[in-house]
N, C-alpha and C. Protein backbone atom coordinates (compact mmCIF):
# COMPACT_ATOMS: atom_id res chain seq x y z
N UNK A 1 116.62 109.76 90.20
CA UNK A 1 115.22 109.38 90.30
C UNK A 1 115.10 108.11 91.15
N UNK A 2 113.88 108.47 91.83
CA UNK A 2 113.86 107.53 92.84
C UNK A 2 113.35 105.85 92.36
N UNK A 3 114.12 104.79 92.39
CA UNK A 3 113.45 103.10 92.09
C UNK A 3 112.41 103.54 92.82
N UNK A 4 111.15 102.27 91.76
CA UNK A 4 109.33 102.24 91.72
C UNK A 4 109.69 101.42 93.11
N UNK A 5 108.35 101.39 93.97
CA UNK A 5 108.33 100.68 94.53
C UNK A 5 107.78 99.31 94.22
N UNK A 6 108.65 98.35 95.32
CA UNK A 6 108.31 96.97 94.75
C UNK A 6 107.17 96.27 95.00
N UNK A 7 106.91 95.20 94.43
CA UNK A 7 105.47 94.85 94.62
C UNK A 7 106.20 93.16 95.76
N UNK A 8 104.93 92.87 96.86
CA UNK A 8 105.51 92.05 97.66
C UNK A 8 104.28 91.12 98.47
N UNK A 9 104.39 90.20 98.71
CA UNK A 9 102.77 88.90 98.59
C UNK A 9 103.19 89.06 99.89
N UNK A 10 101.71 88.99 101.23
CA UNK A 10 101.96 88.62 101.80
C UNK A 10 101.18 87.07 102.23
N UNK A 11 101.67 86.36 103.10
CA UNK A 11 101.42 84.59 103.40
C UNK A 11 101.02 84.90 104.82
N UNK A 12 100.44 83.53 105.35
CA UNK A 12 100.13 83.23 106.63
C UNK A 12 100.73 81.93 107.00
N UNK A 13 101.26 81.54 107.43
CA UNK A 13 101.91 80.00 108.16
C UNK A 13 101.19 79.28 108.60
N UNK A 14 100.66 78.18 107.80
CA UNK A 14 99.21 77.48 108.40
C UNK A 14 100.45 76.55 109.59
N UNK A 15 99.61 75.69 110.27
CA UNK A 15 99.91 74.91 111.55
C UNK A 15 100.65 73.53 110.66
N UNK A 16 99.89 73.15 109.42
CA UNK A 16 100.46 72.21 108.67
C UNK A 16 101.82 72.59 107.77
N UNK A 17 102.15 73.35 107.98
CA UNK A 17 103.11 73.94 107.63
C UNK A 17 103.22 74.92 105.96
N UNK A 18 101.92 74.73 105.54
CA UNK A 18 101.29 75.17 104.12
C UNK A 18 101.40 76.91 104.63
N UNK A 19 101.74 77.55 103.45
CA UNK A 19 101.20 79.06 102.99
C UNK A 19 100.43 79.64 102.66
N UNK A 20 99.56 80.49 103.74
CA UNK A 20 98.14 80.88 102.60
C UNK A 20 98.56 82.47 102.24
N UNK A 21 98.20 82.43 101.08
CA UNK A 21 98.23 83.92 100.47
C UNK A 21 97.30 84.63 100.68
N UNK A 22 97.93 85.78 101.52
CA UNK A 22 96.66 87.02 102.11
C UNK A 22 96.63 88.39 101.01
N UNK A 23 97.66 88.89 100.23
CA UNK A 23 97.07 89.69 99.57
C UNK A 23 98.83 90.08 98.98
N UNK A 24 98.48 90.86 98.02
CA UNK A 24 99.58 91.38 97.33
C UNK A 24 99.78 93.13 97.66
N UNK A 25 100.57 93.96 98.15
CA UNK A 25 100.97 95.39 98.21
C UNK A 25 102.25 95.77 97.41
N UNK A 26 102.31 97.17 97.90
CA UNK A 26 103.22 97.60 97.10
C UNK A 26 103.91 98.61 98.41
N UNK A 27 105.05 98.20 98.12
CA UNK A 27 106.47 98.81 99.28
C UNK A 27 106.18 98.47 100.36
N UNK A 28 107.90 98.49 100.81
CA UNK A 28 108.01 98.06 102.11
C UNK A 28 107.20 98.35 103.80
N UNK A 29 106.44 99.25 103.22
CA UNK A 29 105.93 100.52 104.21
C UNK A 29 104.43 100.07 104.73
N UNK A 30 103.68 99.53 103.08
CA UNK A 30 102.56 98.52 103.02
C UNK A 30 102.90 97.19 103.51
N UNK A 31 103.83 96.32 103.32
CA UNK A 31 103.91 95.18 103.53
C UNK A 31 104.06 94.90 104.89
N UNK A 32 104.91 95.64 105.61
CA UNK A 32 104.80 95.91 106.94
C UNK A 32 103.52 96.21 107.52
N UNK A 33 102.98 97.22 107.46
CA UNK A 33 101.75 97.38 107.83
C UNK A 33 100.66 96.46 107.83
N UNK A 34 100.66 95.76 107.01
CA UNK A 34 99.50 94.55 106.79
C UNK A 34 100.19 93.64 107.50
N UNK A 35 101.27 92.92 107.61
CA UNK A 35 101.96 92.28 108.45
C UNK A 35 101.28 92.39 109.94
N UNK A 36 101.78 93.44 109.85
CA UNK A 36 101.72 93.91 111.35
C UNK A 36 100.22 93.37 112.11
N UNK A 37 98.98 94.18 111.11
CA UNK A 37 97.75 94.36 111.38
C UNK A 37 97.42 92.79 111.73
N UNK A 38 97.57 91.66 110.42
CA UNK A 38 97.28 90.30 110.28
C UNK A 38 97.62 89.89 111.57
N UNK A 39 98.81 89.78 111.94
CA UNK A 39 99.81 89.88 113.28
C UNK A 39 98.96 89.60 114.54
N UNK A 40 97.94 90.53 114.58
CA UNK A 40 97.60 90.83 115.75
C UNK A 40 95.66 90.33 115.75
N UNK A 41 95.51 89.81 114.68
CA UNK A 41 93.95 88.95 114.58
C UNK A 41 95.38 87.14 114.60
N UNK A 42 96.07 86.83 113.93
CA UNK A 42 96.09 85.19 114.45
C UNK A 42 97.23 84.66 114.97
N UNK A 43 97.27 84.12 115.75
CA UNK A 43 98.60 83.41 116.65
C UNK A 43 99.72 82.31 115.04
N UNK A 44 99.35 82.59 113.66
CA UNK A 44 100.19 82.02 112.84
C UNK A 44 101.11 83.09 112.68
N UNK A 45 102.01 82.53 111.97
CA UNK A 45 103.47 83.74 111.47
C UNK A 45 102.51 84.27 110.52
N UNK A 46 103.35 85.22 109.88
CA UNK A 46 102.74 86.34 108.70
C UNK A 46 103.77 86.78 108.64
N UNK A 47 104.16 86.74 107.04
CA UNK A 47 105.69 87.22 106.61
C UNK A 47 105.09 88.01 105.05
N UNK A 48 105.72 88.78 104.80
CA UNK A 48 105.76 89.44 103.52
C UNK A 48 107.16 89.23 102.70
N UNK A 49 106.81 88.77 101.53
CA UNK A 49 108.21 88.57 100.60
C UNK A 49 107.30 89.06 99.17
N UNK A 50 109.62 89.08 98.59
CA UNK A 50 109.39 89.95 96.77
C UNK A 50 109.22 88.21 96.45
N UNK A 51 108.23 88.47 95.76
CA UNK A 51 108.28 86.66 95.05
C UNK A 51 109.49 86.57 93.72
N UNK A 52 110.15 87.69 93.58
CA UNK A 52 111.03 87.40 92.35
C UNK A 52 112.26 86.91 92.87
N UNK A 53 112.64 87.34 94.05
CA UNK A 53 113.70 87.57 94.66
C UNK A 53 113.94 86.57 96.29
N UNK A 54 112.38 85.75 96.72
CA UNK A 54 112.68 85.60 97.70
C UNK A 54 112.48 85.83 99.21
N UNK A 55 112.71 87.27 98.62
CA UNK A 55 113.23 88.11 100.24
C UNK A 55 112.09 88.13 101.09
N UNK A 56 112.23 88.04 102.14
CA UNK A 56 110.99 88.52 103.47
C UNK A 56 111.56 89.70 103.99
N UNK A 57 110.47 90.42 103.95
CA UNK A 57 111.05 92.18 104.11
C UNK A 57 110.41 92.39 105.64
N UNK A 58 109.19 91.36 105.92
CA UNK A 58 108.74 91.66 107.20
C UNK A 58 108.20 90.60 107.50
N UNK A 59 108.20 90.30 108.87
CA UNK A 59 107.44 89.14 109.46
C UNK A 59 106.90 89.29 111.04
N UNK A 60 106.18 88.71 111.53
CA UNK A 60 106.02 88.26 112.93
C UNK A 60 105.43 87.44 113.09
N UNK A 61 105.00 87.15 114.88
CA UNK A 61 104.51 85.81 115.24
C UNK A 61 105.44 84.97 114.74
N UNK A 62 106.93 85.03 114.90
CA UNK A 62 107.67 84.19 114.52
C UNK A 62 108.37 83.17 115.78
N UNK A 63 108.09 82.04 115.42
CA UNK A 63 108.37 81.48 116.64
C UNK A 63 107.52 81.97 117.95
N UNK A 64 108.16 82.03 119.34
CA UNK A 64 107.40 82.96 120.13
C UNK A 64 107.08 84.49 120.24
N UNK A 65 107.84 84.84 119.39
CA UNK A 65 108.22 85.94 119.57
C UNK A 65 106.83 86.83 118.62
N UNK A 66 106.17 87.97 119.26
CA UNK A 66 105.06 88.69 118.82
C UNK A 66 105.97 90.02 117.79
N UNK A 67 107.04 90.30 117.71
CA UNK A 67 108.04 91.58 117.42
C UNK A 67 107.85 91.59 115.71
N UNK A 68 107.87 92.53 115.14
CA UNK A 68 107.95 92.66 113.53
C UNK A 68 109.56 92.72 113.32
N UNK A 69 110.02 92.46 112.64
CA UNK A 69 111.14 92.55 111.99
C UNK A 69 111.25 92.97 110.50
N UNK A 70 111.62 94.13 110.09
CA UNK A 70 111.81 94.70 109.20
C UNK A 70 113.09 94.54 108.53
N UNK A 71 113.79 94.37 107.16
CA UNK A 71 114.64 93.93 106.36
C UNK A 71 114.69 94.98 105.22
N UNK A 72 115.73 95.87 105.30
CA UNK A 72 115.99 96.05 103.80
C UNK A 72 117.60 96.42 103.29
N UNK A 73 117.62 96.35 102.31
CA UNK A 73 119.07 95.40 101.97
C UNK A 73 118.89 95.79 100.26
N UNK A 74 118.80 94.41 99.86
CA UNK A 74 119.16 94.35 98.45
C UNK A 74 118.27 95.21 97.44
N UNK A 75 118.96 95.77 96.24
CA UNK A 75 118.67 96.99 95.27
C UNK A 75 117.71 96.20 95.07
N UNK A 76 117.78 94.55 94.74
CA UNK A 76 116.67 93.78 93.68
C UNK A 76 115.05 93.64 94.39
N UNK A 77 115.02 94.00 95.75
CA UNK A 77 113.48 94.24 95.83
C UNK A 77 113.59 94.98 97.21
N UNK A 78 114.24 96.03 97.40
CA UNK A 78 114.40 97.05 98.88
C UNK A 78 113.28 98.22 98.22
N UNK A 79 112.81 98.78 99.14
CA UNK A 79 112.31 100.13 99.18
C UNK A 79 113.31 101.11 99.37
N UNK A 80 113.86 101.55 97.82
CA UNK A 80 114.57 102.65 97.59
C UNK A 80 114.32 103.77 97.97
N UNK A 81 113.03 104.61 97.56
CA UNK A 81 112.84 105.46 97.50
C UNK A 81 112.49 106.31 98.97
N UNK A 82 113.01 107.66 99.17
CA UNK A 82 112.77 108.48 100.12
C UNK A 82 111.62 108.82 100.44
């Protein structure tokens, strides 16, 4: 049986270096996607992480770079399921 999918916050990178919280989804598939979308309305980063664990499963606007980067890896907050 396939692991639930995980639940994962995504943030915005203010200029002061503060985090604003844009919304909470569920799997890697969502978190990306909203990433992505946010991405492309503001010139800040936008990263998605498991808040239990840490992890940033997706980000862009990182540095110069406009590219998403996708992460998955660990059992403790990966999108298992097929």
């Amino acid at each position: 049986m396939p692991e639930p999918e995980r639940d994962y916050d995504v943030f915005q990178k203010l200029s002061d270096g503060g985090d604003l919280w844009q919304c909470s989804v569920k799997g890697v598939a969502a978190a990306s996607e909203v990433v992505r979308k946010l991405g492309r309305v503001t010139k800040n980063e936008v990263f998605a992480m498991c808040i239990s664990t840490a992890e940033i499963v997706a980000r862009t606007n990182e540095a110069k770079e406009r590219s998403i980067e996708c992460h998955r890896g660990t059992a403790s907050c990966a999108n298992t399921s097929s």
